[in-house]
N, C-alpha and C. Protein backbone atom coordinates (compact mmCIF):
# COMPACT_ATOMS: atom_id res chain seq x y z
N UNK A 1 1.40 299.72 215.02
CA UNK A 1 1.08 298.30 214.96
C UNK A 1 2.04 297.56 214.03
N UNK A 2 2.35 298.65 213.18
CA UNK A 2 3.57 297.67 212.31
C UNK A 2 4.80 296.69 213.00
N UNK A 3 5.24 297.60 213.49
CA UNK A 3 6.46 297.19 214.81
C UNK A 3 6.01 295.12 215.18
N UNK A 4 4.63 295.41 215.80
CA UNK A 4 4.12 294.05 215.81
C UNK A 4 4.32 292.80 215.12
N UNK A 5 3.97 293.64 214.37
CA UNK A 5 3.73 292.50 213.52
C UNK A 5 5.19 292.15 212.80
N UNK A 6 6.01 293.05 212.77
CA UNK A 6 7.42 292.48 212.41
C UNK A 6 7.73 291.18 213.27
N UNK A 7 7.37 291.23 214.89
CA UNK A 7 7.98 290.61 215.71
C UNK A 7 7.23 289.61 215.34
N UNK A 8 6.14 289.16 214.87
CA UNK A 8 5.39 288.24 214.20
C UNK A 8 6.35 287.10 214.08
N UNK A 9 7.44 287.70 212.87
CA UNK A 9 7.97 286.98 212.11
C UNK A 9 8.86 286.41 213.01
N UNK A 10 9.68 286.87 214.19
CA UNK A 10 10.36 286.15 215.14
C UNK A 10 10.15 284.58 215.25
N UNK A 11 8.34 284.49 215.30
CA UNK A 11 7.98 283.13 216.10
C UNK A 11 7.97 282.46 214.33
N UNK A 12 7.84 282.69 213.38
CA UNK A 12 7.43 282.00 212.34
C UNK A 12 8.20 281.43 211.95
N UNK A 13 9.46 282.30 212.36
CA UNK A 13 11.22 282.02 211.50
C UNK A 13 11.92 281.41 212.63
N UNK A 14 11.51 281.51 213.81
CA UNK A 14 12.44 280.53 214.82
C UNK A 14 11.79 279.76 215.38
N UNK A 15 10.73 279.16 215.32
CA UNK A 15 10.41 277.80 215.61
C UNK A 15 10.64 276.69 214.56
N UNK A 16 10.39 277.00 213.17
CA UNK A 16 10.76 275.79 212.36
C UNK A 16 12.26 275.90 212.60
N UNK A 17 13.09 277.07 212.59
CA UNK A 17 14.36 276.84 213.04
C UNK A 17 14.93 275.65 214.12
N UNK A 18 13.97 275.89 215.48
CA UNK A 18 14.27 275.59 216.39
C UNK A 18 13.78 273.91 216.03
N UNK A 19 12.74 273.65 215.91
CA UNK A 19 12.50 272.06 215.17
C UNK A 19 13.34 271.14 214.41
N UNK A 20 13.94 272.06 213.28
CA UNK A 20 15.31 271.47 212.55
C UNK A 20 16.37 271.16 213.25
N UNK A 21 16.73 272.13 214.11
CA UNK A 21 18.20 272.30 214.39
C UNK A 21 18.37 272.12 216.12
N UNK A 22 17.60 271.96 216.82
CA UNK A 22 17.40 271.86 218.33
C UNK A 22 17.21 270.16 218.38
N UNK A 23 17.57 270.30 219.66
CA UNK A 23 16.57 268.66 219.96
C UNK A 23 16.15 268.72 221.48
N UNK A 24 15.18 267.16 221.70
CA UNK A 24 14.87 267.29 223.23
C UNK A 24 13.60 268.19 223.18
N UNK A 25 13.74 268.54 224.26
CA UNK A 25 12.82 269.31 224.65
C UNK A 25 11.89 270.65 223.87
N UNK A 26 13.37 271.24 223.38
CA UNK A 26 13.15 272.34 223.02
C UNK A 26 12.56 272.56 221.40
N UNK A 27 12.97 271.66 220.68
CA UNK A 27 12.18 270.99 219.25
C UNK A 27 10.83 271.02 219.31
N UNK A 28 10.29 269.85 220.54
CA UNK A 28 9.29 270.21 221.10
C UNK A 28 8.42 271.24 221.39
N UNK A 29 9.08 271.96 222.18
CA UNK A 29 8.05 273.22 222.48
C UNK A 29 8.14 274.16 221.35
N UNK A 30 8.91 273.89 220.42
CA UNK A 30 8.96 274.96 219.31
C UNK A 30 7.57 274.36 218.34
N UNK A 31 7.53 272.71 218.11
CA UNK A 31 5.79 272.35 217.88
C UNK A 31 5.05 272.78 218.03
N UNK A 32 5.20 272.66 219.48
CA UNK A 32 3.51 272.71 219.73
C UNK A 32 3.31 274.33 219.64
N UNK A 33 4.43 275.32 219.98
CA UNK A 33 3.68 276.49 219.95
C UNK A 33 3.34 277.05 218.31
N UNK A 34 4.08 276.45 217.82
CA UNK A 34 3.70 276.50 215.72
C UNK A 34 2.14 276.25 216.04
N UNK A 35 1.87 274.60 216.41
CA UNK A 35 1.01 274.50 216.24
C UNK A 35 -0.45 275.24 216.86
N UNK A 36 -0.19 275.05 217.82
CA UNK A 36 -1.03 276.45 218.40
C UNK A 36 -1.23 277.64 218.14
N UNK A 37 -0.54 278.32 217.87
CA UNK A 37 -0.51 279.60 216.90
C UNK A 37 -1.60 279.62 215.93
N UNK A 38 -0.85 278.46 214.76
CA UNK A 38 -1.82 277.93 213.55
C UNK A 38 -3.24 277.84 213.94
N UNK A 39 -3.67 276.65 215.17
CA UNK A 39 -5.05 276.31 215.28
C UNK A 39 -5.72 277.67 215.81
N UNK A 40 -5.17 278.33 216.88
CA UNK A 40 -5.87 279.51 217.02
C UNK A 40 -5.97 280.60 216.15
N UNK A 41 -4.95 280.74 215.04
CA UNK A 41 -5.50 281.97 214.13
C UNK A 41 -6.45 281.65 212.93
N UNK A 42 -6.57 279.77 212.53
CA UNK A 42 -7.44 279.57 212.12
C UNK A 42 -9.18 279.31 212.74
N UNK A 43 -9.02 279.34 214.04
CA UNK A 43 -10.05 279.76 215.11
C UNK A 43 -10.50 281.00 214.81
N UNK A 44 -9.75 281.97 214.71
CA UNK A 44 -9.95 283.47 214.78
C UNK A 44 -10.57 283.82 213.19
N UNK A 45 -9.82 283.19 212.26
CA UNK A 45 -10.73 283.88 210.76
C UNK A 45 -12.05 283.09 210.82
N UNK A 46 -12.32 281.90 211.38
CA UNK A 46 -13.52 281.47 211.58
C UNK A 46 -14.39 282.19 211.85
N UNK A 47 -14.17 282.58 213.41
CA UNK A 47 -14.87 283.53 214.30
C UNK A 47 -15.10 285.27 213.30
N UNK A 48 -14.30 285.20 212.61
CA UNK A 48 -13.89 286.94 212.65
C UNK A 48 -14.44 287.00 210.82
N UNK A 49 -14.92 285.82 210.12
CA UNK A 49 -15.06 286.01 208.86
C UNK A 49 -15.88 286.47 208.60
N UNK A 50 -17.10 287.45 209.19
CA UNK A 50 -17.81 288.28 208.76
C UNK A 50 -17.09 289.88 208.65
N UNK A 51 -16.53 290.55 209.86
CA UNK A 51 -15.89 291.48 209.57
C UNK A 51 -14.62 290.82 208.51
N UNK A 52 -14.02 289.90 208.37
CA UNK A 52 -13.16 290.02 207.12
C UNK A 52 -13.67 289.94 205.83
N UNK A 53 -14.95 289.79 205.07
CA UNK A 53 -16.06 289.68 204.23
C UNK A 53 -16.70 291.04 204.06
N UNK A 54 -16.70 291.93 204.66
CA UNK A 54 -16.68 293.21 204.69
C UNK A 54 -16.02 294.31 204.64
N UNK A 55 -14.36 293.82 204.85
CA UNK A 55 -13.10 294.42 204.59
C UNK A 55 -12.90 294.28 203.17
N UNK A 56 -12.32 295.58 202.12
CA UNK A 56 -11.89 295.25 201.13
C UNK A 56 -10.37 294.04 201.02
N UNK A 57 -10.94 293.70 199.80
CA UNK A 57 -9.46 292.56 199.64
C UNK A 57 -10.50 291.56 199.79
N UNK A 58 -9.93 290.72 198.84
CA UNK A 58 -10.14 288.92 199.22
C UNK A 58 -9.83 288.51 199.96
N UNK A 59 -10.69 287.14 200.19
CA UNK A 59 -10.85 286.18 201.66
C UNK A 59 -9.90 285.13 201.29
N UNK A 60 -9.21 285.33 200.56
CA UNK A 60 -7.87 283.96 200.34
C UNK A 60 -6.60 285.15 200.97
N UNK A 61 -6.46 286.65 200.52
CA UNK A 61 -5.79 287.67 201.64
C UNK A 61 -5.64 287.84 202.74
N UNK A 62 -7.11 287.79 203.39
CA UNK A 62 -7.89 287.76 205.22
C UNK A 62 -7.38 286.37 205.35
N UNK A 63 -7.50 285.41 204.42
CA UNK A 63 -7.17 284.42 205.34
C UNK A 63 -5.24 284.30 205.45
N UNK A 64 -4.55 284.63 204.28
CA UNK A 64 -2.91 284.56 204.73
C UNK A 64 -2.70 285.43 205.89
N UNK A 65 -3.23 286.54 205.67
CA UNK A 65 -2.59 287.53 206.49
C UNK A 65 -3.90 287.00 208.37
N UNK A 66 -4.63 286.86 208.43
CA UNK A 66 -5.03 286.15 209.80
C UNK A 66 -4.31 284.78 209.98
N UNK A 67 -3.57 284.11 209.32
CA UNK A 67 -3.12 282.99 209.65
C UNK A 67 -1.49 283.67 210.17
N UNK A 68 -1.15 284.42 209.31
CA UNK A 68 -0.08 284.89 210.14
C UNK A 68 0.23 285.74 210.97
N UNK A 69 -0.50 286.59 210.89
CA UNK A 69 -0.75 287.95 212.25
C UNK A 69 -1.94 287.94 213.13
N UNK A 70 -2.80 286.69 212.49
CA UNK A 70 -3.80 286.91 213.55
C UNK A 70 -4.26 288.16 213.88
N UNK A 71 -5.24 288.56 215.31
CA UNK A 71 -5.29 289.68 215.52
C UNK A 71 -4.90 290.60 214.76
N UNK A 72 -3.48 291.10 214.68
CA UNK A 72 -2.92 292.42 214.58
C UNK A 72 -3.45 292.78 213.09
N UNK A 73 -4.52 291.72 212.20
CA UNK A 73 -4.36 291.90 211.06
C UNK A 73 -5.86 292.45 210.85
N UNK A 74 -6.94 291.68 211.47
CA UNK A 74 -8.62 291.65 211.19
C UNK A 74 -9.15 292.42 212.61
N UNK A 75 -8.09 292.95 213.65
CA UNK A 75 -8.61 294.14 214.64
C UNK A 75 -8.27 295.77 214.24
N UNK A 76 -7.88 296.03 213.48
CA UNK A 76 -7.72 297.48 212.79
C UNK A 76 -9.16 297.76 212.44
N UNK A 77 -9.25 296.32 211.60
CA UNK A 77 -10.82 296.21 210.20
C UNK A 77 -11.25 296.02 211.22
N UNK A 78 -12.26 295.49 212.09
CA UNK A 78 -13.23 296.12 212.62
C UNK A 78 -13.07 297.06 213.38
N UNK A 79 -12.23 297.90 213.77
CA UNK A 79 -12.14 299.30 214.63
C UNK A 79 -12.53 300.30 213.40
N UNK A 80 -11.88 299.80 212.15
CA UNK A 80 -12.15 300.68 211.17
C UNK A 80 -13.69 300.90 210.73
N UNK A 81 -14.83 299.34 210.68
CA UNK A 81 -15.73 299.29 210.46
C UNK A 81 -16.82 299.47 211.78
N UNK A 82 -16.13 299.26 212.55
CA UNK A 82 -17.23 300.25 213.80
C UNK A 82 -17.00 301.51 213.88
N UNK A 83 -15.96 302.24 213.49
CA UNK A 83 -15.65 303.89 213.23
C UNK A 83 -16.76 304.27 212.16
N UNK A 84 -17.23 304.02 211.24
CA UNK A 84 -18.05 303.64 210.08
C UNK A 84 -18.95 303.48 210.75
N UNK A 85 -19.95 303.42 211.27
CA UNK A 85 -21.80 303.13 211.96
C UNK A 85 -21.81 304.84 212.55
């Protein structure tokens, strides 16, 4: 899963790229998919803040690391905490 989440950083580091330094169209779609990203992984610690409240580590942690990996970050922790029952 590591691998993943490296590629993470692809979209994080080349869309503000692409915003600065692009224009037209493509500035554009480098927005909205930032922004989308953002609203859905703050969707997801919403949804997901009980298993992250149950994961060791602080919820100011669960929340950097779900804002930037989303998934790949708070689906281990609950595979880990349903392995656990």
């Amino acid at each position: 899963m590591k691998a993943i989440k490296y590629n993470v950083w692809v979209i994080f580091i080349g869309c503000p790229l692409l915003i600065l330094f692009a224009s037209n169209w493509l500035a554009t779609a480098a927005a909205w998919v930032l922004a989308l990203i953002l609203v859905a992984h703050l969707v997801e610690f919403i949804a997901k803040r009980e298993v992250l409240a149950k994961a060791p580590g602080g919820m100011g942690h669960h929340f950097v690391q779900t804002m930037i990996y989303g998934l790949f970050h708070w689906r281990p922790l609950e595979e880990a905490q349903k392995a656990d029952h």
